[in-house]
C-alpha atoms as a PDB file:
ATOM      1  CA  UNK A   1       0.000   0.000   0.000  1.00  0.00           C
ATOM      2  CA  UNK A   2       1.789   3.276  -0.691  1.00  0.00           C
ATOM      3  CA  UNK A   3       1.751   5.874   1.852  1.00  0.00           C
ATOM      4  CA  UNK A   4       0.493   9.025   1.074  1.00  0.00           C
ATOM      5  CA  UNK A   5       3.300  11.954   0.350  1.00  0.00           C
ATOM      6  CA  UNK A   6       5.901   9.213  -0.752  1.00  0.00           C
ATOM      7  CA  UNK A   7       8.020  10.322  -3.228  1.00  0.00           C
ATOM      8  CA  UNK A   8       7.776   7.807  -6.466  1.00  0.00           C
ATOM      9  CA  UNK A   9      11.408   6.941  -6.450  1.00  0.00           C
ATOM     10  CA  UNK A  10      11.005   5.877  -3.334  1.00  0.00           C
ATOM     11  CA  UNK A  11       7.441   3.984  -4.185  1.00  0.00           C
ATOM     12  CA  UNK A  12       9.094   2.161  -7.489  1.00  0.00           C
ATOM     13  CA  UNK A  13      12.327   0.952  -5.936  1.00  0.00           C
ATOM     14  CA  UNK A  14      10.766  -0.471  -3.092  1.00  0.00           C
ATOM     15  CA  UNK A  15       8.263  -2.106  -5.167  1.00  0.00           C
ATOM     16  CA  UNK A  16      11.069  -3.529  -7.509  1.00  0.00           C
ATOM     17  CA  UNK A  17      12.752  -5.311  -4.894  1.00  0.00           C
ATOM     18  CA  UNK A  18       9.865  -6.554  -3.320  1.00  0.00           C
ATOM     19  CA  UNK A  19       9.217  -7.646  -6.756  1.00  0.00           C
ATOM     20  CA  UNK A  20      12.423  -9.395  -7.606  1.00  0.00           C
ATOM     21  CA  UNK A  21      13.722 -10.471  -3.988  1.00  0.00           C
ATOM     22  CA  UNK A  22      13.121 -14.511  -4.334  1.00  0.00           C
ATOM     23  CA  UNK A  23      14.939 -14.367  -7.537  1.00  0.00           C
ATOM     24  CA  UNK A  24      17.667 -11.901  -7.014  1.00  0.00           C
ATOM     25  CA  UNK A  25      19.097 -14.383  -3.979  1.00  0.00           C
ATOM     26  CA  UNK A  26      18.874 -16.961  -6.334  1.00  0.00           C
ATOM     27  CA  UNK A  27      20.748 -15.533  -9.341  1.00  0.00           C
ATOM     28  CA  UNK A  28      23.175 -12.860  -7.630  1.00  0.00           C
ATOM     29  CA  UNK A  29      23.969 -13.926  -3.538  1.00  0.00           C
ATOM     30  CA  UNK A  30      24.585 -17.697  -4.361  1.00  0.00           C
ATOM     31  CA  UNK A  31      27.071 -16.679  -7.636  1.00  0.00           C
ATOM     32  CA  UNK A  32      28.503 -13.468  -6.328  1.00  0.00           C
ATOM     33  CA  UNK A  33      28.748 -14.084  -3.198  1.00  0.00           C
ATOM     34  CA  UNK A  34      30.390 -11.399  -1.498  1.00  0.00           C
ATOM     35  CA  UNK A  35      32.305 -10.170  -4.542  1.00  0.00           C
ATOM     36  CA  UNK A  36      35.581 -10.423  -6.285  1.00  0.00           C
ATOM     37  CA  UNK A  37      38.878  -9.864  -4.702  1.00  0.00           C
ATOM     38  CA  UNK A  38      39.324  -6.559  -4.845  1.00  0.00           C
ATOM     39  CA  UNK A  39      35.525  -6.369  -3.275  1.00  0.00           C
ATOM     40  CA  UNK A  40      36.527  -8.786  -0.765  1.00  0.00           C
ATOM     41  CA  UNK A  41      39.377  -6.834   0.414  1.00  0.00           C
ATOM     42  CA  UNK A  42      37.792  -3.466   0.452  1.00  0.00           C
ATOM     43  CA  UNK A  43      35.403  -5.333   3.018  1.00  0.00           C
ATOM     44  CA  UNK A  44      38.594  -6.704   5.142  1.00  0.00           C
ATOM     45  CA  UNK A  45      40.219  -3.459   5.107  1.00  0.00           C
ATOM     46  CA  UNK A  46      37.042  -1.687   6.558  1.00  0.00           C
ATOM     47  CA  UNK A  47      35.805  -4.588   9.312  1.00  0.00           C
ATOM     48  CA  UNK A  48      39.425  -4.246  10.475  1.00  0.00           C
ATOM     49  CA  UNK A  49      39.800  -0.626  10.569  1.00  0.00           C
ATOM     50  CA  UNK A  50      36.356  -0.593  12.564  1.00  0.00           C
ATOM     51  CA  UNK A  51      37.411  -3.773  14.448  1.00  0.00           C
ATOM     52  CA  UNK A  52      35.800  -3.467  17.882  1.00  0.00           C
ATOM     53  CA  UNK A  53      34.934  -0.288  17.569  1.00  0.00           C
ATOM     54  CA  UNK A  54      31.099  -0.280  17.978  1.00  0.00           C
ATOM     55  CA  UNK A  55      28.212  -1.453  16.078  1.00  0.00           C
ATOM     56  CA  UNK A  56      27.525  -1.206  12.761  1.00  0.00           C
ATOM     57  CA  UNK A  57      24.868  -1.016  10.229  1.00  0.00           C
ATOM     58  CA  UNK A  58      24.544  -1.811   6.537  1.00  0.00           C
ATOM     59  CA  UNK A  59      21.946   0.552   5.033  1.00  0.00           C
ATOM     60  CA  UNK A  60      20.437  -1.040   2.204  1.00  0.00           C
ATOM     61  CA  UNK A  61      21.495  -4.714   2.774  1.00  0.00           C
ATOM     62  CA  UNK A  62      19.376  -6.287   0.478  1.00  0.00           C
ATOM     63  CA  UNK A  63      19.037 -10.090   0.811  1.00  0.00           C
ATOM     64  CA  UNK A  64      21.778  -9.837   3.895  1.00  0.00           C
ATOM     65  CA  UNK A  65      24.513 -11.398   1.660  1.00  0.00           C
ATOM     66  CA  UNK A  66      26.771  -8.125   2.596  1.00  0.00           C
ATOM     67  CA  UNK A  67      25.646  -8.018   6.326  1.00  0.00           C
ATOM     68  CA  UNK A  68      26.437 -11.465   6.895  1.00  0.00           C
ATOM     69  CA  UNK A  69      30.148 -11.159   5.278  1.00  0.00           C
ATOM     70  CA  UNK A  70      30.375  -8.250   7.418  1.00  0.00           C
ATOM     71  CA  UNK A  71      29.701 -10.561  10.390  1.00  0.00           C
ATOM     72  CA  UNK A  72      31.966 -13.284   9.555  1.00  0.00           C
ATOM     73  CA  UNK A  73      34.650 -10.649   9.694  1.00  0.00           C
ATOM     74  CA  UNK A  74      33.884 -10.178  13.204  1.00  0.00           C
ATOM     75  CA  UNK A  75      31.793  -6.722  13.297  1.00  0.00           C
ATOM     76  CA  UNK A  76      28.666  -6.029  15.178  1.00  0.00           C
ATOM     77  CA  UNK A  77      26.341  -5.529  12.415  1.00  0.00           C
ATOM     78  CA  UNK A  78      22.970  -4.872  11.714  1.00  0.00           C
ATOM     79  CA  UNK A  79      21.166  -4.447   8.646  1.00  0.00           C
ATOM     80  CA  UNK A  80      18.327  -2.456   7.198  1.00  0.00           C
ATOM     81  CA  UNK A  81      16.745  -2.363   3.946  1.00  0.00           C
ATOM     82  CA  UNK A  82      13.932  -0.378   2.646  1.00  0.00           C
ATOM     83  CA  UNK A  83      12.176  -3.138   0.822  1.00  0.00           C
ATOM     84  CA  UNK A  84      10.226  -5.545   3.256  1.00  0.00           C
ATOM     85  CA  UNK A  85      10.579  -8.408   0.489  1.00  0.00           C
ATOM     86  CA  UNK A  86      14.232  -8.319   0.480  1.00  0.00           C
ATOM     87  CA  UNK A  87      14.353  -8.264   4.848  1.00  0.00           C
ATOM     88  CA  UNK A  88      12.131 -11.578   4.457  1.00  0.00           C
ATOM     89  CA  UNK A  89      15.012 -13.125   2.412  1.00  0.00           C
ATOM     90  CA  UNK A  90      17.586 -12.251   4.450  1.00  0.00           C
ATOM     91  CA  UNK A  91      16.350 -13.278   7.480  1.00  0.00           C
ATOM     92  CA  UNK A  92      15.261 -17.089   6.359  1.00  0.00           C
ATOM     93  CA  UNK A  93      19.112 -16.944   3.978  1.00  0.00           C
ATOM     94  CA  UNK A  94      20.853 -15.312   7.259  1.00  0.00           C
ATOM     95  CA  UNK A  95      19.229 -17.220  10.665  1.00  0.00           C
ATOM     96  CA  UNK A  96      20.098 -14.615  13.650  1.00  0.00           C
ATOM     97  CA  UNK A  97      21.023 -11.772  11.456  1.00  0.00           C
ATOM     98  CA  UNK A  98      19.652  -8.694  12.531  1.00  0.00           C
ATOM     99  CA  UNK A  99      18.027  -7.277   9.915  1.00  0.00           C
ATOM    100  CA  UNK A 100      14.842  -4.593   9.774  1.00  0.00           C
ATOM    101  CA  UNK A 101      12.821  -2.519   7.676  1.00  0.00           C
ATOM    102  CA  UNK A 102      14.260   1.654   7.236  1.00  0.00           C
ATOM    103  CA  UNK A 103      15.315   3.895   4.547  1.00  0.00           C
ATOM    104  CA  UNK A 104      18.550   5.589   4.654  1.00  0.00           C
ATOM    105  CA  UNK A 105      16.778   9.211   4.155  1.00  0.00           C
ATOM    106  CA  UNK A 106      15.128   8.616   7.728  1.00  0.00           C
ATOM    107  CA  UNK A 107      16.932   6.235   9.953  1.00  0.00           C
ATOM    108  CA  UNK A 108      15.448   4.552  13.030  1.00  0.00           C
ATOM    109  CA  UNK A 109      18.997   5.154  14.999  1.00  0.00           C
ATOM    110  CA  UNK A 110      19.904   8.112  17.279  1.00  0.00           C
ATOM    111  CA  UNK A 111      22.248  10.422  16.816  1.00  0.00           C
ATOM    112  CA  UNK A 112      26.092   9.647  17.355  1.00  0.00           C
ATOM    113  CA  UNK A 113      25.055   5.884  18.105  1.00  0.00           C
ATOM    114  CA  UNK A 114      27.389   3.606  15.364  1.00  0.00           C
ATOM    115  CA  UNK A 115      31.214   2.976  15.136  1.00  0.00           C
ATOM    116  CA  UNK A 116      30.577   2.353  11.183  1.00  0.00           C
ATOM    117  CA  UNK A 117      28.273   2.403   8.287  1.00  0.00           C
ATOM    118  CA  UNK A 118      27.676   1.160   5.140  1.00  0.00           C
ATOM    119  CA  UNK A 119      25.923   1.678   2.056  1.00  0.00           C
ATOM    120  CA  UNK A 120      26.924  -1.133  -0.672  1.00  0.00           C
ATOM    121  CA  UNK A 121      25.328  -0.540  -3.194  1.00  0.00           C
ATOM    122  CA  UNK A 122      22.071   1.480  -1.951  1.00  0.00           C
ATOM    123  CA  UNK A 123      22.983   4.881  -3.012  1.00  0.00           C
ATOM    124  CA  UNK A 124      22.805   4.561  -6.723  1.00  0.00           C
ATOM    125  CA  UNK A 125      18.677   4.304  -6.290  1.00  0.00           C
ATOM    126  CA  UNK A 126      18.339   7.633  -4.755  1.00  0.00           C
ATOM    127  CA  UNK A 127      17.897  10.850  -7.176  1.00  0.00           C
ATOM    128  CA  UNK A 128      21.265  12.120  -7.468  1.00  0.00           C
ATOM    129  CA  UNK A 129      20.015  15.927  -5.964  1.00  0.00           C
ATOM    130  CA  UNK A 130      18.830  13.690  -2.374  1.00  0.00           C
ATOM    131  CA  UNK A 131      22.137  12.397  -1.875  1.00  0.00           C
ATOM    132  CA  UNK A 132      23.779  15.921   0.362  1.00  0.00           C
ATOM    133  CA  UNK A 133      20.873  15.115   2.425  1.00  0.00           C
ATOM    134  CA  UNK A 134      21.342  11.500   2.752  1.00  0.00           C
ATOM    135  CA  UNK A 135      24.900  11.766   3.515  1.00  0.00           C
ATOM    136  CA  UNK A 136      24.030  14.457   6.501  1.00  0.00           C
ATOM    137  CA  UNK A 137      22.122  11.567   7.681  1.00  0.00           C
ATOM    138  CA  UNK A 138      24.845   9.111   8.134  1.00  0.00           C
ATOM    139  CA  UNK A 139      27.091  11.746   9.868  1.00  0.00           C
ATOM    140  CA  UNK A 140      24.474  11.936  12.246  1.00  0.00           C
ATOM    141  CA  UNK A 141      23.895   8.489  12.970  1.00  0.00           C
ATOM    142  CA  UNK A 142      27.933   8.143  13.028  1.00  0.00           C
ATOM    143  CA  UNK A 143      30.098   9.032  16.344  1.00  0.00           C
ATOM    144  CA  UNK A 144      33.151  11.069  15.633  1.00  0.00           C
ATOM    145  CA  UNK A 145      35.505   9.280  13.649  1.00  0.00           C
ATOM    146  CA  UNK A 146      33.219   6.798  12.729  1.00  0.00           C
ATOM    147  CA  UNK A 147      33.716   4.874   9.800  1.00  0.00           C
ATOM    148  CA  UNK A 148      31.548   5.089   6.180  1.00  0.00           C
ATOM    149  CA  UNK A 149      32.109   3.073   3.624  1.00  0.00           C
ATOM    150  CA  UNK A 150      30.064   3.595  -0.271  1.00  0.00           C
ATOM    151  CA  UNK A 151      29.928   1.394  -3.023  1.00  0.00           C
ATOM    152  CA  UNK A 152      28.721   2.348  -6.249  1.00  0.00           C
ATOM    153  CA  UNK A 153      28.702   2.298 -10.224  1.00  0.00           C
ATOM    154  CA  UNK A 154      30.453   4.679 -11.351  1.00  0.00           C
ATOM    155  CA  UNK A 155      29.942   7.007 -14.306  1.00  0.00           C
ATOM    156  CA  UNK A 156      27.268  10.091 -14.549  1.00  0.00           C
ATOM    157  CA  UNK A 157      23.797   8.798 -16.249  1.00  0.00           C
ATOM    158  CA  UNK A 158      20.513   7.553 -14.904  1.00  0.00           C
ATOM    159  CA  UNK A 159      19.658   4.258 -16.387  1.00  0.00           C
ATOM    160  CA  UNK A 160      15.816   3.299 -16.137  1.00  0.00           C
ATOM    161  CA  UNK A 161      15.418  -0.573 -15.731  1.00  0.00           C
ATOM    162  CA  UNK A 162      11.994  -1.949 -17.124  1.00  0.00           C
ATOM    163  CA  UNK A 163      13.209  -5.839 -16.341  1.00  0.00           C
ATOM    164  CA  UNK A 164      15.721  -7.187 -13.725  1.00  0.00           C
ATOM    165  CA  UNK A 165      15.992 -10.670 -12.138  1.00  0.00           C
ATOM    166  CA  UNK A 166      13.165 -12.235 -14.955  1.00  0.00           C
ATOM    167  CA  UNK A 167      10.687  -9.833 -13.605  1.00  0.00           C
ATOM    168  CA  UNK A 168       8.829  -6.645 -14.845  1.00  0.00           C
ATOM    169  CA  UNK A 169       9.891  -3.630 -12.860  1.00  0.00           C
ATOM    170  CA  UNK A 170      10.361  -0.041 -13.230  1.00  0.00           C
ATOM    171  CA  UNK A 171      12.580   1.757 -11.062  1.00  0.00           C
ATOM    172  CA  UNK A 172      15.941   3.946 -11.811  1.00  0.00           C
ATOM    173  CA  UNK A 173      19.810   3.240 -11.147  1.00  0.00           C
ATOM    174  CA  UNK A 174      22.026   6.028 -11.444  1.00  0.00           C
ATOM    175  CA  UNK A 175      26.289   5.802 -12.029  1.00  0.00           C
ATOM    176  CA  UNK A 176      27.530   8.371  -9.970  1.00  0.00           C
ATOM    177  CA  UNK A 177      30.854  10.300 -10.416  1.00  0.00           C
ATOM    178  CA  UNK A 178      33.414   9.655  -7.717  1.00  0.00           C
ATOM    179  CA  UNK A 179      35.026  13.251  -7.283  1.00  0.00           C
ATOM    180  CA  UNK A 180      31.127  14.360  -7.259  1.00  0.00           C
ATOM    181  CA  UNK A 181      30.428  11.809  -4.434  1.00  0.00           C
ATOM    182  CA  UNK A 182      33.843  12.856  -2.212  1.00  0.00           C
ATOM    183  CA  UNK A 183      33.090  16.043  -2.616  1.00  0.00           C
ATOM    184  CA  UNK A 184      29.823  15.829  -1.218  1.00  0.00           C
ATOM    185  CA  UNK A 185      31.093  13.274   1.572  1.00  0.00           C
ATOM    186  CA  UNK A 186      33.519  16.514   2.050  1.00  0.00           C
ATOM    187  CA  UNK A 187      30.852  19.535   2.453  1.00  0.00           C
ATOM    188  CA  UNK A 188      28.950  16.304   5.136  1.00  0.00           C
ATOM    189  CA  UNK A 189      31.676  16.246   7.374  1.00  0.00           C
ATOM    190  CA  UNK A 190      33.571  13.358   6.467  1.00  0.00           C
ATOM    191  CA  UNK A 191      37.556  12.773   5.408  1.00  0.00           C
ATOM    192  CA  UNK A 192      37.652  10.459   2.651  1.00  0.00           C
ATOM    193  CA  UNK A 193      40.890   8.363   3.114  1.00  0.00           C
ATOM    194  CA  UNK A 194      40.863   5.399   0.641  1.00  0.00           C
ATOM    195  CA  UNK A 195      39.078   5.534  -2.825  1.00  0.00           C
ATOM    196  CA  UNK A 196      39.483   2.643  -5.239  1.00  0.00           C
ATOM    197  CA  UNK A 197      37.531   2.729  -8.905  1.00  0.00           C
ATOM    198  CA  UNK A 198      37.824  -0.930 -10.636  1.00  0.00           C
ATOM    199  CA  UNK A 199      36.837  -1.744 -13.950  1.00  0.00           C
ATOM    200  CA  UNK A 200      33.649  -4.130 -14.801  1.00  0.00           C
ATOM    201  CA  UNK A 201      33.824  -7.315 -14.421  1.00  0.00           C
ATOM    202  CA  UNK A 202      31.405 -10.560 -15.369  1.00  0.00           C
ATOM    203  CA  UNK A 203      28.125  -8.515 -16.086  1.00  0.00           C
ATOM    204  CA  UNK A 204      28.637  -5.395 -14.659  1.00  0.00           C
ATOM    205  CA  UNK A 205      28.675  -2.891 -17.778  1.00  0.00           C
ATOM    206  CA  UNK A 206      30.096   0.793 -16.005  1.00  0.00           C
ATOM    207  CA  UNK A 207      32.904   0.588 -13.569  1.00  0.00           C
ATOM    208  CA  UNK A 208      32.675  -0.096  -9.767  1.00  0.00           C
ATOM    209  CA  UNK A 209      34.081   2.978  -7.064  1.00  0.00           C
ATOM    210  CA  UNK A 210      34.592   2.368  -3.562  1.00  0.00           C
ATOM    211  CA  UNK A 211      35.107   5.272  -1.176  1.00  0.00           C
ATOM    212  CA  UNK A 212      35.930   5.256   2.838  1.00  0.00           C
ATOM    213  CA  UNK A 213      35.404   8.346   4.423  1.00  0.00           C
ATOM    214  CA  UNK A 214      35.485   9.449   8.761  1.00  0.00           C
ATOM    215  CA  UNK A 215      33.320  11.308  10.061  1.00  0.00           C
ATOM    216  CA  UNK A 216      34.941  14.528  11.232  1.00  0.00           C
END
């Protein structure tokens, strides 16, 4: 049921992955995994510059495959995900992950609470012109020097997706520009101190940046 005064990006993204959540476990988490090797290590660097630090949350985690990794590597993490279809998955792929329902514009955590967060992914869903106020969101949920790691395609074009995962859908993905996105993370309040841009690889068509920033 949509709520009234939802903005449609919001409305079709959510719907998408509800849509496609069964199917995108199937064909992405079990062959992907938790990534290639340069993926894998950007993970490894960031549990174990976190380490003990305090908890930390994935925003956006999807089916949990990311969240779980994340857990193996010994962090206290939590996940939330915007799509209630895609929380259902992860909590019958993921038994005793803590996973819950939240979008990253509004998050259900107080201010200063989390050692560490991450957005894998999740960003490239949200109209480019949202994202200032999405990062001033994680620096508030974020204690100082807390520790924010981004994923995301990388490039500078909105691509409108009409099928994913063998279903009908409708929802946008946008490639973002890396200096755009540090700067941004910049004017928030964070130090970016690693950045890494990789080219595709397997399907990916647009290549893939990675960016950890501290809050200030």
């Amino acid at each position: 049921m949509p709520i009234r005064g939802e903005p449609s990006w919001l409305r079709e993204t959510r719907a998408a992955y509800d849509t496609v959540a069964v199917d995108y476990a199937r064909l992405i988490d079990h062959v992907e995994g938790a990534g290639g090797p340069l993926d894998r290590a950007v993970l490894a660097a960031y549990a174990e510059t976190v380490g003990d630090a305090g908890p930390v949350v994935e925003v956006g985690c999807g089916t949990g495959r990311i969240t779980a990794h994340l857990r193996d590597l010994g962090l206290d993490v939590a996940g939330i995900d915007l799509s209630p279809g895609m929380v259902a998955v992860a909590r019958d792929a993921w038994p005793g992950l803590r996973v819950a329902v939240g979008s990253m514009t509004d998050l259900p955590l107080p201010d200063g609470g989390l050692a560490g967060l991450v957005a894998w992914y999740s960003i490239i869903h949200l109209p480019p012109e949202l994202l200032p106020g999405v990062f001033a969101e994680f620096h508030r949920v974020l204690a100082p020097g807390g520790e924010l790691l981004l994923a995301f395609k990388a490039g500078d074009r909105r691509i409108r997706l009409e099928q994913a995962y063998g279903h009908v859908v409708s929802y946008d993905v946008h490639r973002l520009p890396p200096e755009r996105i540090a700067a941004q993370l910049a004017d928030a309040g964070f130090t970016v101190h690693a950045r890494l841009v990789r080219e595709p690889e397997g399907y990916e068509k647009s290549p893939q940046a990675f960016l950890m920033a501290r809050r200030r």
